[in-house]
PDB file of N, CA and C in Angstrom:
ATOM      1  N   UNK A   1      -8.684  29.929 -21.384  1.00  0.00           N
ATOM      2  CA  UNK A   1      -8.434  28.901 -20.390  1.00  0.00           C
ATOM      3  C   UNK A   1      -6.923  28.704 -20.272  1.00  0.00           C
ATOM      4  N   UNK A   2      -6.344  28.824 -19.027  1.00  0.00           N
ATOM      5  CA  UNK A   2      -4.810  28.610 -19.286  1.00  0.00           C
ATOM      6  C   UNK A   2      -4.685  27.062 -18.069  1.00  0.00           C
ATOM      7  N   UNK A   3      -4.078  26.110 -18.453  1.00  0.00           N
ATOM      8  CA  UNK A   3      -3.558  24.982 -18.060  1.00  0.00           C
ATOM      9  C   UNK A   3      -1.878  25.136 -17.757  1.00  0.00           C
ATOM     10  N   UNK A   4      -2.481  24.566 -16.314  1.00  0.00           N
ATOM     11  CA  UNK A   4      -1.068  24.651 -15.593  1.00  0.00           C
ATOM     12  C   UNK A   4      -0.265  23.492 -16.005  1.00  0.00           C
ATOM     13  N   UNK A   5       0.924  23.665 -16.109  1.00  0.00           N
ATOM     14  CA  UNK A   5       1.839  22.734 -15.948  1.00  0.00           C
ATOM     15  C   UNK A   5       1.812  21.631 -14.562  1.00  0.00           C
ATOM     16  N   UNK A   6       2.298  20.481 -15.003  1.00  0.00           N
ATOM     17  CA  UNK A   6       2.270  19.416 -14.303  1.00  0.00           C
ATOM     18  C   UNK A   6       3.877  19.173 -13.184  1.00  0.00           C
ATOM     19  N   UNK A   7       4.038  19.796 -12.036  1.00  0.00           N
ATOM     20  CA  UNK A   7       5.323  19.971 -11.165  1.00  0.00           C
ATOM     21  C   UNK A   7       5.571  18.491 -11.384  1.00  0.00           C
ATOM     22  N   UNK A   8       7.042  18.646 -11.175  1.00  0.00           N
ATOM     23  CA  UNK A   8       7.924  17.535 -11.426  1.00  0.00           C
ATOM     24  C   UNK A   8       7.371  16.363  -9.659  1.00  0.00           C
ATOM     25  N   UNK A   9       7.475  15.229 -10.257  1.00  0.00           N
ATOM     26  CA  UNK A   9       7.386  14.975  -8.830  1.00  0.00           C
ATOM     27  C   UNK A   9       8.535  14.181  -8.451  1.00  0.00           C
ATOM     28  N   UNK A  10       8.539  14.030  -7.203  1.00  0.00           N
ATOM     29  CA  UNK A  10      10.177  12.863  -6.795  1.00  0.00           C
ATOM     30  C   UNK A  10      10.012  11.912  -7.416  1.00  0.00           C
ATOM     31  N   UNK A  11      11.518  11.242  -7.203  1.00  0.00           N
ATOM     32  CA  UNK A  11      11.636   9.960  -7.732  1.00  0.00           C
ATOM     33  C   UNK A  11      11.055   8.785  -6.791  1.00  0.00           C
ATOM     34  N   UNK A  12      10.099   7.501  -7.875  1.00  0.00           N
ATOM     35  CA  UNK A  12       9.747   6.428  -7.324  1.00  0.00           C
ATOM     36  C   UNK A  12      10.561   5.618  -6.155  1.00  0.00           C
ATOM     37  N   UNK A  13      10.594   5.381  -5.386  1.00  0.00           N
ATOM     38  CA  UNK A  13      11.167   4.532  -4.918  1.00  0.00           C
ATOM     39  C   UNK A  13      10.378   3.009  -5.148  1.00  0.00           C
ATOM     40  N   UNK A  14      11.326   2.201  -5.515  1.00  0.00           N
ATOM     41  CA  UNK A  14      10.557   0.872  -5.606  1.00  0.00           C
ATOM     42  C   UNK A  14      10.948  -0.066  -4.234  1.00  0.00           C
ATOM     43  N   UNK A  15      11.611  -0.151  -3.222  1.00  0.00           N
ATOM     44  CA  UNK A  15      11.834  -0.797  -2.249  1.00  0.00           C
ATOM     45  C   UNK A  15      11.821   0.083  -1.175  1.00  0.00           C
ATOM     46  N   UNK A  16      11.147   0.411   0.253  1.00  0.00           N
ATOM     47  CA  UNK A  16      11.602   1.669   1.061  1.00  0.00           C
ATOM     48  C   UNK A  16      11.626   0.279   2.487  1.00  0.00           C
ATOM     49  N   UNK A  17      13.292  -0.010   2.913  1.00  0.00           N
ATOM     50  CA  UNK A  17      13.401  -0.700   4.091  1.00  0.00           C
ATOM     51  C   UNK A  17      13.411   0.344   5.239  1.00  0.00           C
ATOM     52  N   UNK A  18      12.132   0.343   5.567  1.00  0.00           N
ATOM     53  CA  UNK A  18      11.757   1.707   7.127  1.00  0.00           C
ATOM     54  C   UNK A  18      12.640   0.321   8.467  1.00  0.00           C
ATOM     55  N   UNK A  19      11.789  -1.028   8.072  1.00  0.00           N
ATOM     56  CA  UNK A  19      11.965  -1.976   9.184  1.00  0.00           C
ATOM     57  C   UNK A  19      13.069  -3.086   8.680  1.00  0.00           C
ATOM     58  N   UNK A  20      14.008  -3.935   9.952  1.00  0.00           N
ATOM     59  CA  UNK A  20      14.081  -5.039   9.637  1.00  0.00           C
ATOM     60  C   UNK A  20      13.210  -5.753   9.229  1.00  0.00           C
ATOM     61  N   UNK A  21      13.450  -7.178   8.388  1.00  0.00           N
ATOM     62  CA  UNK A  21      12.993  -8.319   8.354  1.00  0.00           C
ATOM     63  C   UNK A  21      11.916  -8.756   9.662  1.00  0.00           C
ATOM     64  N   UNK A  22      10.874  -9.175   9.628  1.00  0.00           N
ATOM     65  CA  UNK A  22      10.527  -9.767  10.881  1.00  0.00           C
ATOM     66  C   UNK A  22      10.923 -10.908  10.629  1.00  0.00           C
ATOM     67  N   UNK A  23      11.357 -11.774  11.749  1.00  0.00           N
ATOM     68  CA  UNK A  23      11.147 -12.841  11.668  1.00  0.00           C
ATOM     69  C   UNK A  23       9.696 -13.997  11.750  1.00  0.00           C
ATOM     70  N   UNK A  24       9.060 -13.395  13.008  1.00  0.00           N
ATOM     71  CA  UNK A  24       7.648 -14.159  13.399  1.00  0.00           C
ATOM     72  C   UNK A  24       6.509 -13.465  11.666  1.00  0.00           C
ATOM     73  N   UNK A  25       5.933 -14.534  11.399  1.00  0.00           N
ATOM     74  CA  UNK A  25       4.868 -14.391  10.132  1.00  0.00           C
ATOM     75  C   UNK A  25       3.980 -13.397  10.805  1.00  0.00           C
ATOM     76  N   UNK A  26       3.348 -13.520  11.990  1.00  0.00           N
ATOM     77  CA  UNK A  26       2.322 -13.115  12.193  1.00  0.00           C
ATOM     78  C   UNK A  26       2.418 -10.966  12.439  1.00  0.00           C
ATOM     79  N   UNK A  27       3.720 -10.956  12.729  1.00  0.00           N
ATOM     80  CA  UNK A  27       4.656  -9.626  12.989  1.00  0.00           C
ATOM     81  C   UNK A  27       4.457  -9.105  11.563  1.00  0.00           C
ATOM     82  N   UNK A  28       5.128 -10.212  10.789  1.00  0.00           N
ATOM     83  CA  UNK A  28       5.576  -9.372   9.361  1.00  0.00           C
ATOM     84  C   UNK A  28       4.430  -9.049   8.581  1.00  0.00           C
ATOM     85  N   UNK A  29       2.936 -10.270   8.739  1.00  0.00           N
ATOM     86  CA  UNK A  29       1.635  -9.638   8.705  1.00  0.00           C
ATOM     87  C   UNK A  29       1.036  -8.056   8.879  1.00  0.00           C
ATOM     88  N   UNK A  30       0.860  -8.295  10.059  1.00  0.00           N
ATOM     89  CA  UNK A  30       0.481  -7.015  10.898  1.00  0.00           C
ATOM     90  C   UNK A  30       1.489  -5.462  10.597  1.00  0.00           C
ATOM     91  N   UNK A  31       2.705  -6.051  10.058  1.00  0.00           N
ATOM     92  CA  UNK A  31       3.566  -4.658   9.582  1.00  0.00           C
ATOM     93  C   UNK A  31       2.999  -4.383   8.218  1.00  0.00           C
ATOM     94  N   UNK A  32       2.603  -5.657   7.235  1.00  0.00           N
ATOM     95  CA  UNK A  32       2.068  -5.198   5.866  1.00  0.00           C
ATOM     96  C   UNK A  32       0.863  -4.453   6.088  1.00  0.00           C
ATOM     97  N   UNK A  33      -0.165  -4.868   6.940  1.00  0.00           N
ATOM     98  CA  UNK A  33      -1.486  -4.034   7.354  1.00  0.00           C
ATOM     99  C   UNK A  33      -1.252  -2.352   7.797  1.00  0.00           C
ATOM    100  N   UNK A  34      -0.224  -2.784   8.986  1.00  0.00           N
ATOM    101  CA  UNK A  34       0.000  -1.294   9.340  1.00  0.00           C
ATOM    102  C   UNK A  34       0.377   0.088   7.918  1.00  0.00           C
ATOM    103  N   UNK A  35       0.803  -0.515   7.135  1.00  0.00           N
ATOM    104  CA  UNK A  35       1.808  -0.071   6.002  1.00  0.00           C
ATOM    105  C   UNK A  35       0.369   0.403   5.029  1.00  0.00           C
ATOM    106  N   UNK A  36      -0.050  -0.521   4.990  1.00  0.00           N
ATOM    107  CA  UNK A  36      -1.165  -0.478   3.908  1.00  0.00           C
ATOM    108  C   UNK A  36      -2.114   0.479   4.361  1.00  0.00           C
ATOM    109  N   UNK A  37      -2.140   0.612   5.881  1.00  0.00           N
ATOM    110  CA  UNK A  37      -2.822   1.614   6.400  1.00  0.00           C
ATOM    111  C   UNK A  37      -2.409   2.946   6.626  1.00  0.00           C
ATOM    112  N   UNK A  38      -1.413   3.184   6.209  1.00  0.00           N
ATOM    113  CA  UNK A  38      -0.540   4.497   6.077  1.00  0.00           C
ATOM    114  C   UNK A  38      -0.305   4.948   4.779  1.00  0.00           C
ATOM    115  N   UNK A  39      -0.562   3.622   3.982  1.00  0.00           N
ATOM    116  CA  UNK A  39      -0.474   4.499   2.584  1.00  0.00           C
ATOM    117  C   UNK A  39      -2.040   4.999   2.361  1.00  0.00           C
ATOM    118  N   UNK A  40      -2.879   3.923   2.798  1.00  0.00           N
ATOM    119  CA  UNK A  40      -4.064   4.554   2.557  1.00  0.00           C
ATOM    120  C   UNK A  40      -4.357   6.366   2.941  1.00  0.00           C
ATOM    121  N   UNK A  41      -4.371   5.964   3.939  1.00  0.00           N
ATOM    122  CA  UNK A  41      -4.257   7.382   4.717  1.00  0.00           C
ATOM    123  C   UNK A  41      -3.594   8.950   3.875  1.00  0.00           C
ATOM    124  N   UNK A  42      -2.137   8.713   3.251  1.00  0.00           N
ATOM    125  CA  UNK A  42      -1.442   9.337   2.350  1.00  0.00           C
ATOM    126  C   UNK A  42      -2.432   9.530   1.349  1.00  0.00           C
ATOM    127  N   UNK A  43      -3.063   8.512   0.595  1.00  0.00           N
ATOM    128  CA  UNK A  43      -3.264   8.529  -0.333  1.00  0.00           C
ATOM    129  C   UNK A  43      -4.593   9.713  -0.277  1.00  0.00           C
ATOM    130  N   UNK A  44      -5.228   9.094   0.561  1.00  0.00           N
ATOM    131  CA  UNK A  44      -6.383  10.183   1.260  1.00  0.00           C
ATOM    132  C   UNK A  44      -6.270  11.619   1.344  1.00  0.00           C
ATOM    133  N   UNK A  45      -5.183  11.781   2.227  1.00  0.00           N
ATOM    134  CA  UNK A  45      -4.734  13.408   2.077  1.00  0.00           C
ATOM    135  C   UNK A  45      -4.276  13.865   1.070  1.00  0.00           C
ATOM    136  N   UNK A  46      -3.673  12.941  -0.109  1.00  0.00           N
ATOM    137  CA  UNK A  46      -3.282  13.538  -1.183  1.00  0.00           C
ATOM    138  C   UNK A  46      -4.710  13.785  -1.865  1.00  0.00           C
ATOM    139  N   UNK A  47      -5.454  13.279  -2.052  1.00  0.00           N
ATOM    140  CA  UNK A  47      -6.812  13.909  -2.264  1.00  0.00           C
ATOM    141  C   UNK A  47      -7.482  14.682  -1.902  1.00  0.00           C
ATOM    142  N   UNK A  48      -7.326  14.934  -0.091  1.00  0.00           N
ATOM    143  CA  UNK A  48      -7.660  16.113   0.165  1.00  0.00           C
ATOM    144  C   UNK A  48      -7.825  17.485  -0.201  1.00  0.00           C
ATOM    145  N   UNK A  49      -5.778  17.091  -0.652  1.00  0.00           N
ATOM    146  CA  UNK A  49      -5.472  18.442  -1.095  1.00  0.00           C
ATOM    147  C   UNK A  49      -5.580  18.881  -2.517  1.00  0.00           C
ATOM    148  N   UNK A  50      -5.891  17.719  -3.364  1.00  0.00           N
ATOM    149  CA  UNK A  50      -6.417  17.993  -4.852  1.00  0.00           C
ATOM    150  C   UNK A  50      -7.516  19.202  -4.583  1.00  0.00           C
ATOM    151  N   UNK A  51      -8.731  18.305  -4.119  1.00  0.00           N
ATOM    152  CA  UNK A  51      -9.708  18.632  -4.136  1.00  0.00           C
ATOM    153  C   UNK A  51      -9.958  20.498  -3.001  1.00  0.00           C
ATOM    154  N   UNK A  52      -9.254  20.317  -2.175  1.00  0.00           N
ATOM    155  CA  UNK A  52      -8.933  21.514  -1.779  1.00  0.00           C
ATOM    156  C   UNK A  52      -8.119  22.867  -2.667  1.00  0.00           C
ATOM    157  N   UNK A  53      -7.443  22.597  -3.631  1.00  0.00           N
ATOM    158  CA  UNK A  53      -6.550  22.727  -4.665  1.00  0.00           C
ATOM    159  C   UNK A  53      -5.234  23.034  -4.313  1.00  0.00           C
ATOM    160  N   UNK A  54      -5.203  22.717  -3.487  1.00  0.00           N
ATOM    161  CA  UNK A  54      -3.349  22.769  -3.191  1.00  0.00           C
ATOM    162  C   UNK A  54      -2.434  21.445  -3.571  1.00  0.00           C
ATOM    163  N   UNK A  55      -3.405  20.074  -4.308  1.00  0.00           N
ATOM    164  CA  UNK A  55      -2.163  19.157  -4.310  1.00  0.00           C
ATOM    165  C   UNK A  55      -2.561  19.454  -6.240  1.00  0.00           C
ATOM    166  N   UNK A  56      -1.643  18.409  -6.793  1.00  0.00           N
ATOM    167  CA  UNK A  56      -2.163  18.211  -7.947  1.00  0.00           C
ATOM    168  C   UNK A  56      -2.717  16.212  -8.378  1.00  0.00           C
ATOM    169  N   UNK A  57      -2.982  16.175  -9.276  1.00  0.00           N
ATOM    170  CA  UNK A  57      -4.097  15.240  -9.834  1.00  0.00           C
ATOM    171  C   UNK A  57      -2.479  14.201  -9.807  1.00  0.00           C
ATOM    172  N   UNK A  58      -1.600  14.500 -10.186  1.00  0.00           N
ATOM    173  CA  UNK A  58      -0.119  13.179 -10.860  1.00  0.00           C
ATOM    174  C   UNK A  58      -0.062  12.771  -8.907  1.00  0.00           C
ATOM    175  N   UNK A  59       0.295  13.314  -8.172  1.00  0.00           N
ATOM    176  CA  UNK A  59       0.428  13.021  -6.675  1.00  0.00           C
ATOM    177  C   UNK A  59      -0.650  12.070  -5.902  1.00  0.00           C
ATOM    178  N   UNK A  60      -2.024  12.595  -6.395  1.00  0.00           N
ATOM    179  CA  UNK A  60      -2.948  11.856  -5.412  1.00  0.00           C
ATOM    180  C   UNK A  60      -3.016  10.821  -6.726  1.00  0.00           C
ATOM    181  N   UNK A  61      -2.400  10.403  -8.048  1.00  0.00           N
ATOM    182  CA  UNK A  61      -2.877   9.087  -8.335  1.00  0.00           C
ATOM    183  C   UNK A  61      -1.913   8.158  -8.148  1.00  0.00           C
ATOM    184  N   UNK A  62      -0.566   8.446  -8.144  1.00  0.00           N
ATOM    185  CA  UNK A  62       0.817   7.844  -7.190  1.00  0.00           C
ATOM    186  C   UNK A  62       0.501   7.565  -6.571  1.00  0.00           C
ATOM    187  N   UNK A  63      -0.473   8.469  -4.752  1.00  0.00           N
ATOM    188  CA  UNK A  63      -0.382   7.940  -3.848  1.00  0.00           C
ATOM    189  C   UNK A  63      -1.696   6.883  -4.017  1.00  0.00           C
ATOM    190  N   UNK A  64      -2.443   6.613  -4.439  1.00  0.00           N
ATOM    191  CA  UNK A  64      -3.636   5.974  -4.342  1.00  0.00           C
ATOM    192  C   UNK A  64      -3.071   4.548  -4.963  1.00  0.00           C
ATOM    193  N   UNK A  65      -2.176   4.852  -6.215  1.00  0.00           N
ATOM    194  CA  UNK A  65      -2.231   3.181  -7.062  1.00  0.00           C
ATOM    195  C   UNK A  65      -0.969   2.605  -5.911  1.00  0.00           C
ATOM    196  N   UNK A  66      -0.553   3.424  -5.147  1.00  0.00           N
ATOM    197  CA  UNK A  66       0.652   2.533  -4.415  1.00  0.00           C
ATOM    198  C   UNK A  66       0.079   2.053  -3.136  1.00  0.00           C
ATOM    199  N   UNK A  67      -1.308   2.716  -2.806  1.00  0.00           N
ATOM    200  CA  UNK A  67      -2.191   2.175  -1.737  1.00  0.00           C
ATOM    201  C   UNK A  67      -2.380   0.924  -2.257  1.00  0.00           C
ATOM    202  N   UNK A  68      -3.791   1.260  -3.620  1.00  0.00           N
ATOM    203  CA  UNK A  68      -3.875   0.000  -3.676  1.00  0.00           C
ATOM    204  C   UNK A  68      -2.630  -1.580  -4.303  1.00  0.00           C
ATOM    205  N   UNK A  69      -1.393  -1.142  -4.579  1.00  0.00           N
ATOM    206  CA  UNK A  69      -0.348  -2.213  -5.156  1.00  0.00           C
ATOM    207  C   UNK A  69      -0.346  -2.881  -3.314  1.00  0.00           C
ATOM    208  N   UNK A  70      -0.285  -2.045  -2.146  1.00  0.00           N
ATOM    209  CA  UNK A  70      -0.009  -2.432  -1.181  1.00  0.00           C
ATOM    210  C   UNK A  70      -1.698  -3.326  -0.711  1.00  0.00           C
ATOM    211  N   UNK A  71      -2.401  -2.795  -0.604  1.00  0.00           N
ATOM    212  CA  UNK A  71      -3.547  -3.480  -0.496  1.00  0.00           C
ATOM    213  C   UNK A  71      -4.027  -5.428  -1.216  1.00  0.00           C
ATOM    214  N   UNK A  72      -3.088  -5.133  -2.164  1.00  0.00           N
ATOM    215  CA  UNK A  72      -3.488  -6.329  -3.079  1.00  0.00           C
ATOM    216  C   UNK A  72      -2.530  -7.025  -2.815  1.00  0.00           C
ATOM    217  N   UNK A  73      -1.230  -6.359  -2.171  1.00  0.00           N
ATOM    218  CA  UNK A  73      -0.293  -7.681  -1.738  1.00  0.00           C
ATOM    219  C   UNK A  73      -0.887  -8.108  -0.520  1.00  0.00           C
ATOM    220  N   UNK A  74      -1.200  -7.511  -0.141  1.00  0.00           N
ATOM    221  CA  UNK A  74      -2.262  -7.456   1.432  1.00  0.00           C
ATOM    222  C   UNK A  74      -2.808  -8.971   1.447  1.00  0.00           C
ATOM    223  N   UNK A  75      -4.059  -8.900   0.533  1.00  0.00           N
ATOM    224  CA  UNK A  75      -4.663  -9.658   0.397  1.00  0.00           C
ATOM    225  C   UNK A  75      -4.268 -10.805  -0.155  1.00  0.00           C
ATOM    226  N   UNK A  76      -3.400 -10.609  -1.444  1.00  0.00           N
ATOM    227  CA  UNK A  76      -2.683 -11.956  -1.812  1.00  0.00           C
ATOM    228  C   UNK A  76      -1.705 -12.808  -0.330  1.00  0.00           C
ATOM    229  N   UNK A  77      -1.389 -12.298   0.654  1.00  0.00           N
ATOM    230  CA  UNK A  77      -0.653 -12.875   1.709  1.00  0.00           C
ATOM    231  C   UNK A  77      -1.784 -13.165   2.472  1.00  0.00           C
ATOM    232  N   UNK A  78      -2.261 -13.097   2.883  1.00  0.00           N
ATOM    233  CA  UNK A  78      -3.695 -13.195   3.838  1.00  0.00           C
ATOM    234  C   UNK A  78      -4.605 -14.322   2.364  1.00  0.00           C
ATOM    235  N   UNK A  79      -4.648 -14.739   1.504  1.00  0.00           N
ATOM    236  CA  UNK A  79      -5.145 -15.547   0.869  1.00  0.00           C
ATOM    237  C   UNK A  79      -4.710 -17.021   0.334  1.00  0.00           C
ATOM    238  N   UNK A  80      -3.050 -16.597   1.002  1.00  0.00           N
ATOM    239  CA  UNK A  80      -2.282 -17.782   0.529  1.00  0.00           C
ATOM    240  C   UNK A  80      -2.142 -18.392   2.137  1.00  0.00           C
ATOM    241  N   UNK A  81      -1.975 -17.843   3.014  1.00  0.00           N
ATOM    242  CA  UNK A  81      -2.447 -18.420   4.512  1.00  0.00           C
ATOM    243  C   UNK A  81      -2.886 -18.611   4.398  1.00  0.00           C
ATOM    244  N   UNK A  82      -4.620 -18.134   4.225  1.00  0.00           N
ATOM    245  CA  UNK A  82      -5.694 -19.179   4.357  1.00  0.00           C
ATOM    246  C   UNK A  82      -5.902 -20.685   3.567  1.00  0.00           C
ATOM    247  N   UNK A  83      -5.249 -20.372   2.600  1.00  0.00           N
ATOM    248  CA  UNK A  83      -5.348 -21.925   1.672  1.00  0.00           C
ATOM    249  C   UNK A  83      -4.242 -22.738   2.234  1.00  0.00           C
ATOM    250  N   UNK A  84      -2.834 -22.657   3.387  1.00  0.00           N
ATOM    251  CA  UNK A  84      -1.845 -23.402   3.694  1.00  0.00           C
ATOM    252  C   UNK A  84      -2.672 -23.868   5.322  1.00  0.00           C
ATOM    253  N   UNK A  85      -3.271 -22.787   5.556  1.00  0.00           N
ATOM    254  CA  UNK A  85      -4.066 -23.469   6.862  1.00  0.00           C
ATOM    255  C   UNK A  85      -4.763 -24.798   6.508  1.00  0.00           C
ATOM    256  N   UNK A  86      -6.250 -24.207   5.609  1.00  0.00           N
ATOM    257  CA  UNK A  86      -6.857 -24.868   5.067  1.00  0.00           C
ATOM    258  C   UNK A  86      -6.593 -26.160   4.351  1.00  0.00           C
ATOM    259  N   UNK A  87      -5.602 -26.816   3.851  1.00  0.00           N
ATOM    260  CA  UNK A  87      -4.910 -27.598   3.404  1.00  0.00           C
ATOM    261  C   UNK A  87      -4.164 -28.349   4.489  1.00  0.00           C
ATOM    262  N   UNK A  88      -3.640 -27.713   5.944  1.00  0.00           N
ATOM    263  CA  UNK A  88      -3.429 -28.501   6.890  1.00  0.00           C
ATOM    264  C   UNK A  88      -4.310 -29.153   7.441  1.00  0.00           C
ATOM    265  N   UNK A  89      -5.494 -28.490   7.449  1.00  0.00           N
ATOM    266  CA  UNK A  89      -6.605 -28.957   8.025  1.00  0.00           C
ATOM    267  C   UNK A  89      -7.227 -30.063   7.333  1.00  0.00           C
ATOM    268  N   UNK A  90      -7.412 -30.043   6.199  1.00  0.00           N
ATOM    269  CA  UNK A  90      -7.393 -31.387   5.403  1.00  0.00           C
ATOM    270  C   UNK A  90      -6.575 -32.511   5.380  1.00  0.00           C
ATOM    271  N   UNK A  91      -5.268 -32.680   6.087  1.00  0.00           N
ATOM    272  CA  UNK A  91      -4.313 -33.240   5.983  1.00  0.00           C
ATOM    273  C   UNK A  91      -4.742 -34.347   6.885  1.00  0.00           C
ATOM    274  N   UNK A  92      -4.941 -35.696   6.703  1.00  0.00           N
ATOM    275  CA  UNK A  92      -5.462 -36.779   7.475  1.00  0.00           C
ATOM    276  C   UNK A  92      -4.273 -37.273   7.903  1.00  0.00           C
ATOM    277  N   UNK A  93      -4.300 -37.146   9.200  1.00  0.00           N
ATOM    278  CA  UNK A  93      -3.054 -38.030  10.191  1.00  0.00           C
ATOM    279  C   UNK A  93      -3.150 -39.591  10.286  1.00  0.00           C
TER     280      UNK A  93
END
């Protein structure tokens, strides 16, 4: 049985500014979704190509845990709106 070596992969980036700042919430929303939906996607084809055998196993689990890190901020922003709505709405005038 011979085991391949594991190719070097690039370096992490921990911040990637593609966009300005939005200003409007509902903009800067919809850019985290869009985002989250592009890593998904990445993350997808990097599996593709595992499973096809042209990627390797270190690539499609990069791209997948940075799907889901983006997914869960996702939801943590979309969960803290709903409780600042929700809390206005309780707010007796």
């Amino acid at each position: 049985m011979t085991i391949e070596p594991i190719h070097e992969l690039r370096p992490a980036v921990l911040v990637e500014a593609d966009q300005p700042a939005r200003a409007n919430p509902s903009e800067a929303f919809a850019a985290l979704l869009d985002s989250a939906k592009h890593s998904l996607a990445r993350a997808d084809a990097a599996a593709a190509s595992l499973a096809a055998g042209t990627g390797s196993v270190a690539e499609a689990a990069v791209a997948r845990a940075k799907a889901d890190v983006e997914l869960e901020v996702a939801s943590i922003a979309a969960s803290r709106a709903s409780n600042a709505i929700a809390t206005l709405l309780q707010t007796q005038v």
